[in-house]
N, C-alpha and C. Protein backbone atom coordinates (compact mmCIF):
# COMPACT_ATOMS: atom_id res chain seq x y z
N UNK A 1 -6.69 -9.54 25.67
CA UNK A 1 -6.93 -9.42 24.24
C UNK A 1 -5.63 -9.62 23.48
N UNK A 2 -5.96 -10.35 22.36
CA UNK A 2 -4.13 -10.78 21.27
C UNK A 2 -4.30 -9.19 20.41
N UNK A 3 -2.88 -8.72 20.86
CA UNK A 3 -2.75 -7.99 20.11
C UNK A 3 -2.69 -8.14 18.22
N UNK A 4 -3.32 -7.13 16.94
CA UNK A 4 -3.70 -7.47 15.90
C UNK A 4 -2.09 -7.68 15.24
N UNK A 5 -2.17 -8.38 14.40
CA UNK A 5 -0.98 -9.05 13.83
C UNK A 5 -0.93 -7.41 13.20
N UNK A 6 0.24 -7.21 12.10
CA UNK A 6 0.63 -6.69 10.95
C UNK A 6 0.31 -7.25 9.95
N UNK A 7 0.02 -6.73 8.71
CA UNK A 7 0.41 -7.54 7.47
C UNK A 7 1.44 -7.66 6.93
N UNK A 8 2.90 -6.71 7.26
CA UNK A 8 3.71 -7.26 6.33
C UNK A 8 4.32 -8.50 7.30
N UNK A 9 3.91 -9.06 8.51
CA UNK A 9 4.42 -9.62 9.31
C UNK A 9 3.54 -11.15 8.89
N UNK A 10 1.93 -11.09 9.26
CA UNK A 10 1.41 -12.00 8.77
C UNK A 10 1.55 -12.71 7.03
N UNK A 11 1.24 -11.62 6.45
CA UNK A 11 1.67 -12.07 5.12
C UNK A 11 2.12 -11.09 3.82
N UNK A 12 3.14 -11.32 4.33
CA UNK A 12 4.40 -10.32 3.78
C UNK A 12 4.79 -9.95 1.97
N UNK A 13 4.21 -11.51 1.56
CA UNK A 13 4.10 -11.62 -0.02
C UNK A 13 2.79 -10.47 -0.35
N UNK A 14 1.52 -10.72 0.09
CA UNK A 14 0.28 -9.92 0.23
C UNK A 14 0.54 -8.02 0.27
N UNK A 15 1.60 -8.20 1.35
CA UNK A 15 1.83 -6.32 1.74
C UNK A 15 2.65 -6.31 0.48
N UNK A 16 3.23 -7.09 0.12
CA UNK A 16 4.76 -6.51 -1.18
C UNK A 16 4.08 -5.97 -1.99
N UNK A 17 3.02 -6.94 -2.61
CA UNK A 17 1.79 -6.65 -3.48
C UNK A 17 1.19 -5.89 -3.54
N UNK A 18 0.68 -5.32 -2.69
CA UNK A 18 -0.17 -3.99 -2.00
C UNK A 18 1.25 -3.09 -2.55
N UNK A 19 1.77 -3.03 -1.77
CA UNK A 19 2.84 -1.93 -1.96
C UNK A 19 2.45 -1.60 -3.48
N UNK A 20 3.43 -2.72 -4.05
CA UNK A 20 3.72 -2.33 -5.58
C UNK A 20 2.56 -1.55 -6.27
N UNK A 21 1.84 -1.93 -6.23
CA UNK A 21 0.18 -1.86 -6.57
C UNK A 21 -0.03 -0.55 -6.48
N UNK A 22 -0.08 0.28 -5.20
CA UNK A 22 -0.25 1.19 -5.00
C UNK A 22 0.97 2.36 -5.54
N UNK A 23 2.36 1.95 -5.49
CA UNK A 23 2.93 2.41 -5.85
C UNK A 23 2.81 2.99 -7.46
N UNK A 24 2.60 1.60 -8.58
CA UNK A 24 2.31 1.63 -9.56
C UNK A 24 1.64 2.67 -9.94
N UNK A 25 0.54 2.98 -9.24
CA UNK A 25 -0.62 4.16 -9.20
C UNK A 25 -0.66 5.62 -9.05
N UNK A 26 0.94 5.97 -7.99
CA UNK A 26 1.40 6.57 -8.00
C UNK A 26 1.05 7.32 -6.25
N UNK A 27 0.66 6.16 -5.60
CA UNK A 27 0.07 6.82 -4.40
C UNK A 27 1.07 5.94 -3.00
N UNK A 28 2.34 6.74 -3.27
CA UNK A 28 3.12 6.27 -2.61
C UNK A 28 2.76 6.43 -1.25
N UNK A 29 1.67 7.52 -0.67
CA UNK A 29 0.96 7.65 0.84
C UNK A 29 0.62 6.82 1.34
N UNK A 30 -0.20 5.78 0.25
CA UNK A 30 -0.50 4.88 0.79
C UNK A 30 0.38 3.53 0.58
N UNK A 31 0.87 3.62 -0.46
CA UNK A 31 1.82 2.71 -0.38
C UNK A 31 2.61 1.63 0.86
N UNK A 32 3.13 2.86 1.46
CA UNK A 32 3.97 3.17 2.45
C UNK A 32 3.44 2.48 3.96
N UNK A 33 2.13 2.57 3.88
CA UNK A 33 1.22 1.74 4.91
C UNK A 33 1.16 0.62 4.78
N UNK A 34 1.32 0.16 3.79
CA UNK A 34 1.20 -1.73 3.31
C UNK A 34 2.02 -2.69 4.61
N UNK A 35 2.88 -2.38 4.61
CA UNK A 35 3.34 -3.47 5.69
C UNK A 35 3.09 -3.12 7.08
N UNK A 36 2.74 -1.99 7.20
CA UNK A 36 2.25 -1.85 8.85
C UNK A 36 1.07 -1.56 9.26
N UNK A 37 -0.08 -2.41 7.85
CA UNK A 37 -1.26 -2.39 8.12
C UNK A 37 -1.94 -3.22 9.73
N UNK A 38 -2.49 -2.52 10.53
CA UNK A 38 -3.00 -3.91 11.45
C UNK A 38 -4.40 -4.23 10.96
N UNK A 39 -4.20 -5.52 11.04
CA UNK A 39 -5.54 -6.60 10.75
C UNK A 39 -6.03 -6.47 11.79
N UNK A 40 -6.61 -6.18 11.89
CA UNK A 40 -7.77 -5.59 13.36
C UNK A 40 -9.23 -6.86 13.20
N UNK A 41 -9.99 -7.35 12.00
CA UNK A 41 -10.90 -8.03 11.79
C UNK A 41 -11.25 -8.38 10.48
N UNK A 42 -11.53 -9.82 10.26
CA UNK A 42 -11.54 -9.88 8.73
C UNK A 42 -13.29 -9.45 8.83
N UNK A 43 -13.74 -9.87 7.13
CA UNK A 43 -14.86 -9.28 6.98
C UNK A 43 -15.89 -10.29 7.53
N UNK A 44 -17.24 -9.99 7.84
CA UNK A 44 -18.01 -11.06 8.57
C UNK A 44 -18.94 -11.52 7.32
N UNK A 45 -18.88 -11.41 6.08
CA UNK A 45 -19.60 -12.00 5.18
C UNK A 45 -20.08 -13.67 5.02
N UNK A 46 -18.76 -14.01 5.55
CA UNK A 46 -18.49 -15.16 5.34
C UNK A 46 -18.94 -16.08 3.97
N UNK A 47 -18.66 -15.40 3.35
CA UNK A 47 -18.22 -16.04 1.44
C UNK A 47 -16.70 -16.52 2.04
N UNK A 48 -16.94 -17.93 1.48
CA UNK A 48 -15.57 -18.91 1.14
C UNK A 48 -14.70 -18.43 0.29
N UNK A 49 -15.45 -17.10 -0.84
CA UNK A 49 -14.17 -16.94 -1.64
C UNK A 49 -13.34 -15.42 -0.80
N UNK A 50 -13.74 -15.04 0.42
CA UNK A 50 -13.49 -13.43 0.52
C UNK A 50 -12.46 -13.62 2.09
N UNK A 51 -11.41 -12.54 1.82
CA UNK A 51 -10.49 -12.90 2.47
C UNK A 51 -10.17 -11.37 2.81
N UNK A 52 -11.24 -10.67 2.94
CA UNK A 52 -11.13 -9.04 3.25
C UNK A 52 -11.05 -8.72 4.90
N UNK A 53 -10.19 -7.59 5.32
CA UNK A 53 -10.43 -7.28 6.41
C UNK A 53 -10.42 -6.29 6.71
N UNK A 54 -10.38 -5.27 7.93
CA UNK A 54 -10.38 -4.22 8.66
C UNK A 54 -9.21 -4.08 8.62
N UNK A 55 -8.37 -2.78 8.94
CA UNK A 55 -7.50 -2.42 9.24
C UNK A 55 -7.85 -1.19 10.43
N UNK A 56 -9.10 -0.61 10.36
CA UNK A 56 -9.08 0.51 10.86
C UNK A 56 -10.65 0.52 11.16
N UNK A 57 -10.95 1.07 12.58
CA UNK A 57 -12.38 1.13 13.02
C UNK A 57 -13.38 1.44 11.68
N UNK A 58 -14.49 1.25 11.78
CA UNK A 58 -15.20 2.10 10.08
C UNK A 58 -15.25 3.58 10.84
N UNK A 59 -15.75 4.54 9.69
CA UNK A 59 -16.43 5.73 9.85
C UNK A 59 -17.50 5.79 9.83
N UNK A 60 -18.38 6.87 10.45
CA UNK A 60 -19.55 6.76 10.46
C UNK A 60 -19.72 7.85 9.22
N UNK A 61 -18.70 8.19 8.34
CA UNK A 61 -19.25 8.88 7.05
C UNK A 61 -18.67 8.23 6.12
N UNK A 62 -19.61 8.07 5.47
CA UNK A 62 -19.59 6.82 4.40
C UNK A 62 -18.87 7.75 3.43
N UNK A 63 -18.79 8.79 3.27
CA UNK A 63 -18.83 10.04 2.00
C UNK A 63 -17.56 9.89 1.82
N UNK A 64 -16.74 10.02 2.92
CA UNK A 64 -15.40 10.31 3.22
C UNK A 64 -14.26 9.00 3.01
N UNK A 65 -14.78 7.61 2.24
CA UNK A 65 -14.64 6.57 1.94
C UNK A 65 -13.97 6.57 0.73
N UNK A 66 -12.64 6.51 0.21
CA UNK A 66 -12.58 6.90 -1.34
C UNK A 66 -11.91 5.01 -1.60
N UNK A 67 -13.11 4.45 -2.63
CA UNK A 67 -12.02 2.92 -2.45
C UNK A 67 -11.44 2.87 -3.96
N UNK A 68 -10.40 1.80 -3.91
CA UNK A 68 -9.25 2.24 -4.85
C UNK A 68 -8.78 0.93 -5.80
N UNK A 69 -9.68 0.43 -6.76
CA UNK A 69 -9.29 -0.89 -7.44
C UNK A 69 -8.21 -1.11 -7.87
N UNK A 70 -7.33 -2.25 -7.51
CA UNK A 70 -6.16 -2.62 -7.75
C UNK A 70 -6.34 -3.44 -8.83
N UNK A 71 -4.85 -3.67 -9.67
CA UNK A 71 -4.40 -4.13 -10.66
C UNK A 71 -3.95 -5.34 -10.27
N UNK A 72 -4.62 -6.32 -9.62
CA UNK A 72 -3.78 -7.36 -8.99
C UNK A 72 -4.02 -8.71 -9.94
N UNK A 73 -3.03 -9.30 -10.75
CA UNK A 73 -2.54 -10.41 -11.43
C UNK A 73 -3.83 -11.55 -10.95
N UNK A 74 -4.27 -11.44 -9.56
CA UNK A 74 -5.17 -12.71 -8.98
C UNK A 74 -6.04 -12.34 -8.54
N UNK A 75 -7.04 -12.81 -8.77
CA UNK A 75 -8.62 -12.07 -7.85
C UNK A 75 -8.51 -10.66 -7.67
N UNK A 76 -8.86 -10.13 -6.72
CA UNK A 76 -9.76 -8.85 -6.53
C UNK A 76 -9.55 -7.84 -5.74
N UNK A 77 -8.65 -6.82 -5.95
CA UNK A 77 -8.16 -6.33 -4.85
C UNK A 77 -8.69 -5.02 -4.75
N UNK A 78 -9.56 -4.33 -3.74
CA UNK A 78 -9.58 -3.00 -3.74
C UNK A 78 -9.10 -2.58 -1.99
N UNK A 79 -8.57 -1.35 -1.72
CA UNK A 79 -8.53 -0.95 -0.74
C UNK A 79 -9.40 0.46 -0.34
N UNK A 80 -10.29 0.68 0.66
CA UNK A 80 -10.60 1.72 0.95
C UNK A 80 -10.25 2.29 1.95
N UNK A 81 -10.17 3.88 1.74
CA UNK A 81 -8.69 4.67 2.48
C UNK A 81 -9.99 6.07 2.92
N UNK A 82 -9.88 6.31 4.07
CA UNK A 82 -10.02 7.56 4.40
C UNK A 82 -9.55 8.37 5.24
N UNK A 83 -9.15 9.86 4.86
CA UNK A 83 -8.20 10.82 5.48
C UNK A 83 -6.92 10.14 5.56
N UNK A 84 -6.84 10.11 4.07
CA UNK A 84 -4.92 9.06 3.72
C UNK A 84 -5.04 8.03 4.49
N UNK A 85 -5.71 7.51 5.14
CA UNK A 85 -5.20 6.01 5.68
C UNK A 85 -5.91 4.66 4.92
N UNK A 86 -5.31 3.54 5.00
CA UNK A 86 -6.01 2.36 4.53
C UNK A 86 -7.00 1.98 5.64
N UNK A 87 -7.94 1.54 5.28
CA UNK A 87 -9.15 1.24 6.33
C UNK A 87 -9.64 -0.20 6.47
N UNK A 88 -9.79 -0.73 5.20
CA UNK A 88 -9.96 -1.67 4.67
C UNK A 88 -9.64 -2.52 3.40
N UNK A 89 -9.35 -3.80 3.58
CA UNK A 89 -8.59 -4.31 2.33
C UNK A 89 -10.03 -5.22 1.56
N UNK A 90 -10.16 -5.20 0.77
CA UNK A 90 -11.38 -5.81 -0.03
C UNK A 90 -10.68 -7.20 -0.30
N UNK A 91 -10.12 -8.10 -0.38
CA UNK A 91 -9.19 -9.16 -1.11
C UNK A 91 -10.64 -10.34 -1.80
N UNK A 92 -10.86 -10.20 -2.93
CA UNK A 92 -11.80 -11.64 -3.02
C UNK A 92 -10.92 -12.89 -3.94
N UNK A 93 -11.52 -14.24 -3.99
CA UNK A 93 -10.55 -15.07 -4.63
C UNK A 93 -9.51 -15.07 -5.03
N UNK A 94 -8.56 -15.21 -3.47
CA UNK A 94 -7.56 -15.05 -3.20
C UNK A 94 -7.11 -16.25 -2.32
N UNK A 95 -6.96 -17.42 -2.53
CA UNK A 95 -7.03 -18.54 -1.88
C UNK A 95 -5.59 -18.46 -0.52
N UNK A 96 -4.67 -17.56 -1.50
CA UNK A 96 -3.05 -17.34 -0.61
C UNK A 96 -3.24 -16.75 0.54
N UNK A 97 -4.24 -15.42 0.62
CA UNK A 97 -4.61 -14.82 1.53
C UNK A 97 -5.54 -15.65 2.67
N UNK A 98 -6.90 -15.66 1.76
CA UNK A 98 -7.55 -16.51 2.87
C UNK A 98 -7.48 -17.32 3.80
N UNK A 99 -6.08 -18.51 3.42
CA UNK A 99 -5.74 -19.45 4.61
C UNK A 99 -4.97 -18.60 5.31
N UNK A 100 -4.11 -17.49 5.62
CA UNK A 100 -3.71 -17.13 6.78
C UNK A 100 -4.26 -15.96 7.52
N UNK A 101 -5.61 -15.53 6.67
CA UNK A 101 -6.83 -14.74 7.41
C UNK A 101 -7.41 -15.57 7.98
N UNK A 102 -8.15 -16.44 7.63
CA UNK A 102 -8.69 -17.45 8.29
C UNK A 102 -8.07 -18.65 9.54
N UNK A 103 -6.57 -18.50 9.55
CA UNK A 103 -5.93 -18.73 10.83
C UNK A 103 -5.73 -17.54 11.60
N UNK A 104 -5.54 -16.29 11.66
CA UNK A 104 -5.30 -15.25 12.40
C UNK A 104 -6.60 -14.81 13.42
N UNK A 105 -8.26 -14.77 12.56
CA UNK A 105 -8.83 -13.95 13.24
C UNK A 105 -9.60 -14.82 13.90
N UNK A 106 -9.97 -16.27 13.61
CA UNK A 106 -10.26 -17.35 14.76
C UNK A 106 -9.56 -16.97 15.95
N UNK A 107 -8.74 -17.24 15.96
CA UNK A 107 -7.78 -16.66 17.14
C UNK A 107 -8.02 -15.53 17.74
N UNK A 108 -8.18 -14.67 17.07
CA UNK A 108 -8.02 -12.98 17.50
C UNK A 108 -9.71 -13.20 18.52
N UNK A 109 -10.44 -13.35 17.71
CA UNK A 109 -11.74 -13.35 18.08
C UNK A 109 -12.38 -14.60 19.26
N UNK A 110 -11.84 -15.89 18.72
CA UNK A 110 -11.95 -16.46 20.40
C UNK A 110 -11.01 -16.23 21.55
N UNK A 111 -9.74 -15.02 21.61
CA UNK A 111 -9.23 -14.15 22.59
C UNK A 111 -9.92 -13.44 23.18
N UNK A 112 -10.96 -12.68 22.26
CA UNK A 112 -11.08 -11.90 22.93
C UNK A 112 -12.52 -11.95 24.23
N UNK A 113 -12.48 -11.83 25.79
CA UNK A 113 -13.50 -11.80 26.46
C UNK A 113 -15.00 -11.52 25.88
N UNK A 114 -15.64 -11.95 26.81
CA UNK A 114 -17.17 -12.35 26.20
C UNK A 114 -18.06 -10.77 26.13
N UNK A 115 -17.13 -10.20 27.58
CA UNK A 115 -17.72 -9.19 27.95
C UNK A 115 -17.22 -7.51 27.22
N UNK A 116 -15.74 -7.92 26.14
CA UNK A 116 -15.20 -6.98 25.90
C UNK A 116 -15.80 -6.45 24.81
N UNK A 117 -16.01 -5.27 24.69
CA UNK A 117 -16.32 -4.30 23.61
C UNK A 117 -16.01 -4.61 22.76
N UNK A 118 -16.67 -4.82 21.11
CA UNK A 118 -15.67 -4.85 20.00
C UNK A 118 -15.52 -3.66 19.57
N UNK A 119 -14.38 -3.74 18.89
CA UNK A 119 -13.35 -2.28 19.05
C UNK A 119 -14.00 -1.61 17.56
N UNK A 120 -14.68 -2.48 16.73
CA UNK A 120 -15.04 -2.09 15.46
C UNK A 120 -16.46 -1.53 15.63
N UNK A 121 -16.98 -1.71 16.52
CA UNK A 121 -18.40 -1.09 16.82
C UNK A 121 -18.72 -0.27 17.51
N UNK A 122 -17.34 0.44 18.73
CA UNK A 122 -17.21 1.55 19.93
C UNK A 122 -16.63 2.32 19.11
N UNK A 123 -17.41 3.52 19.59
CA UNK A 123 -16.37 4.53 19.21
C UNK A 123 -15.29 4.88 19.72
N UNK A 124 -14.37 5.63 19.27
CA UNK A 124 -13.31 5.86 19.84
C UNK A 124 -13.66 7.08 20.93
């Protein structure tokens, strides 16, 4: 299995952004996670304009989900965070993002064996 990239590694302009963003807000907790988010899976919608992914298995309590609309200059940014962590990045029409989501998880996903568990659907 390919281990999951980072974001401030994959796309580093994207985490700065995040950062600031969150910072702006005043939620430096999460802030602080921006560049050592792992991209674990983008979203399976498959809309051409959506460039969202996983960072973190889901929960099975939806309740415990707090998501967090960003102020972002371009398209659409929300992140949802539970028990302080980022979980998921919402990104829509975001064309910067999408081409290097859309090179990362092709990859990630034809790595991984036919027979292996996906890690987003096992529990831990």
């Amino acid at each position: 299995m390919v281990d999951s990239a980072r974001l401030g590694d994959a796309l580093p302009e994207f985490a700065q952004e995040l950062f600031c963003l969150l910072q702006n807000l005043g939620r430096a907790d999460l802030a602080v996670q921006a560049p050592t988010l792992l991209l674990l899976r983008g979203c399976d919608c498959k809309d051409p304009f959506c460039s969202s992914f996983h960072t973190a298995p889901p929960t099975e309590d939806k309740q415990e989900i707090e998501s967090i609309h960003l102020a972002s200059e371009a398209g659409l940014v929300i992140v949802d965070v539970c028990n302080g962590r980022i979980v998921y990045v919402e990104s829509l029409y975001r064309p910067d993002v999408k081409a290097k989501i859309s090179q990362i998880f092709p990859k990630l996903e034809d790595d991984r064996p036919k027979d292996e568990p996906d890690p987003l659907r096992t529990a831990p």
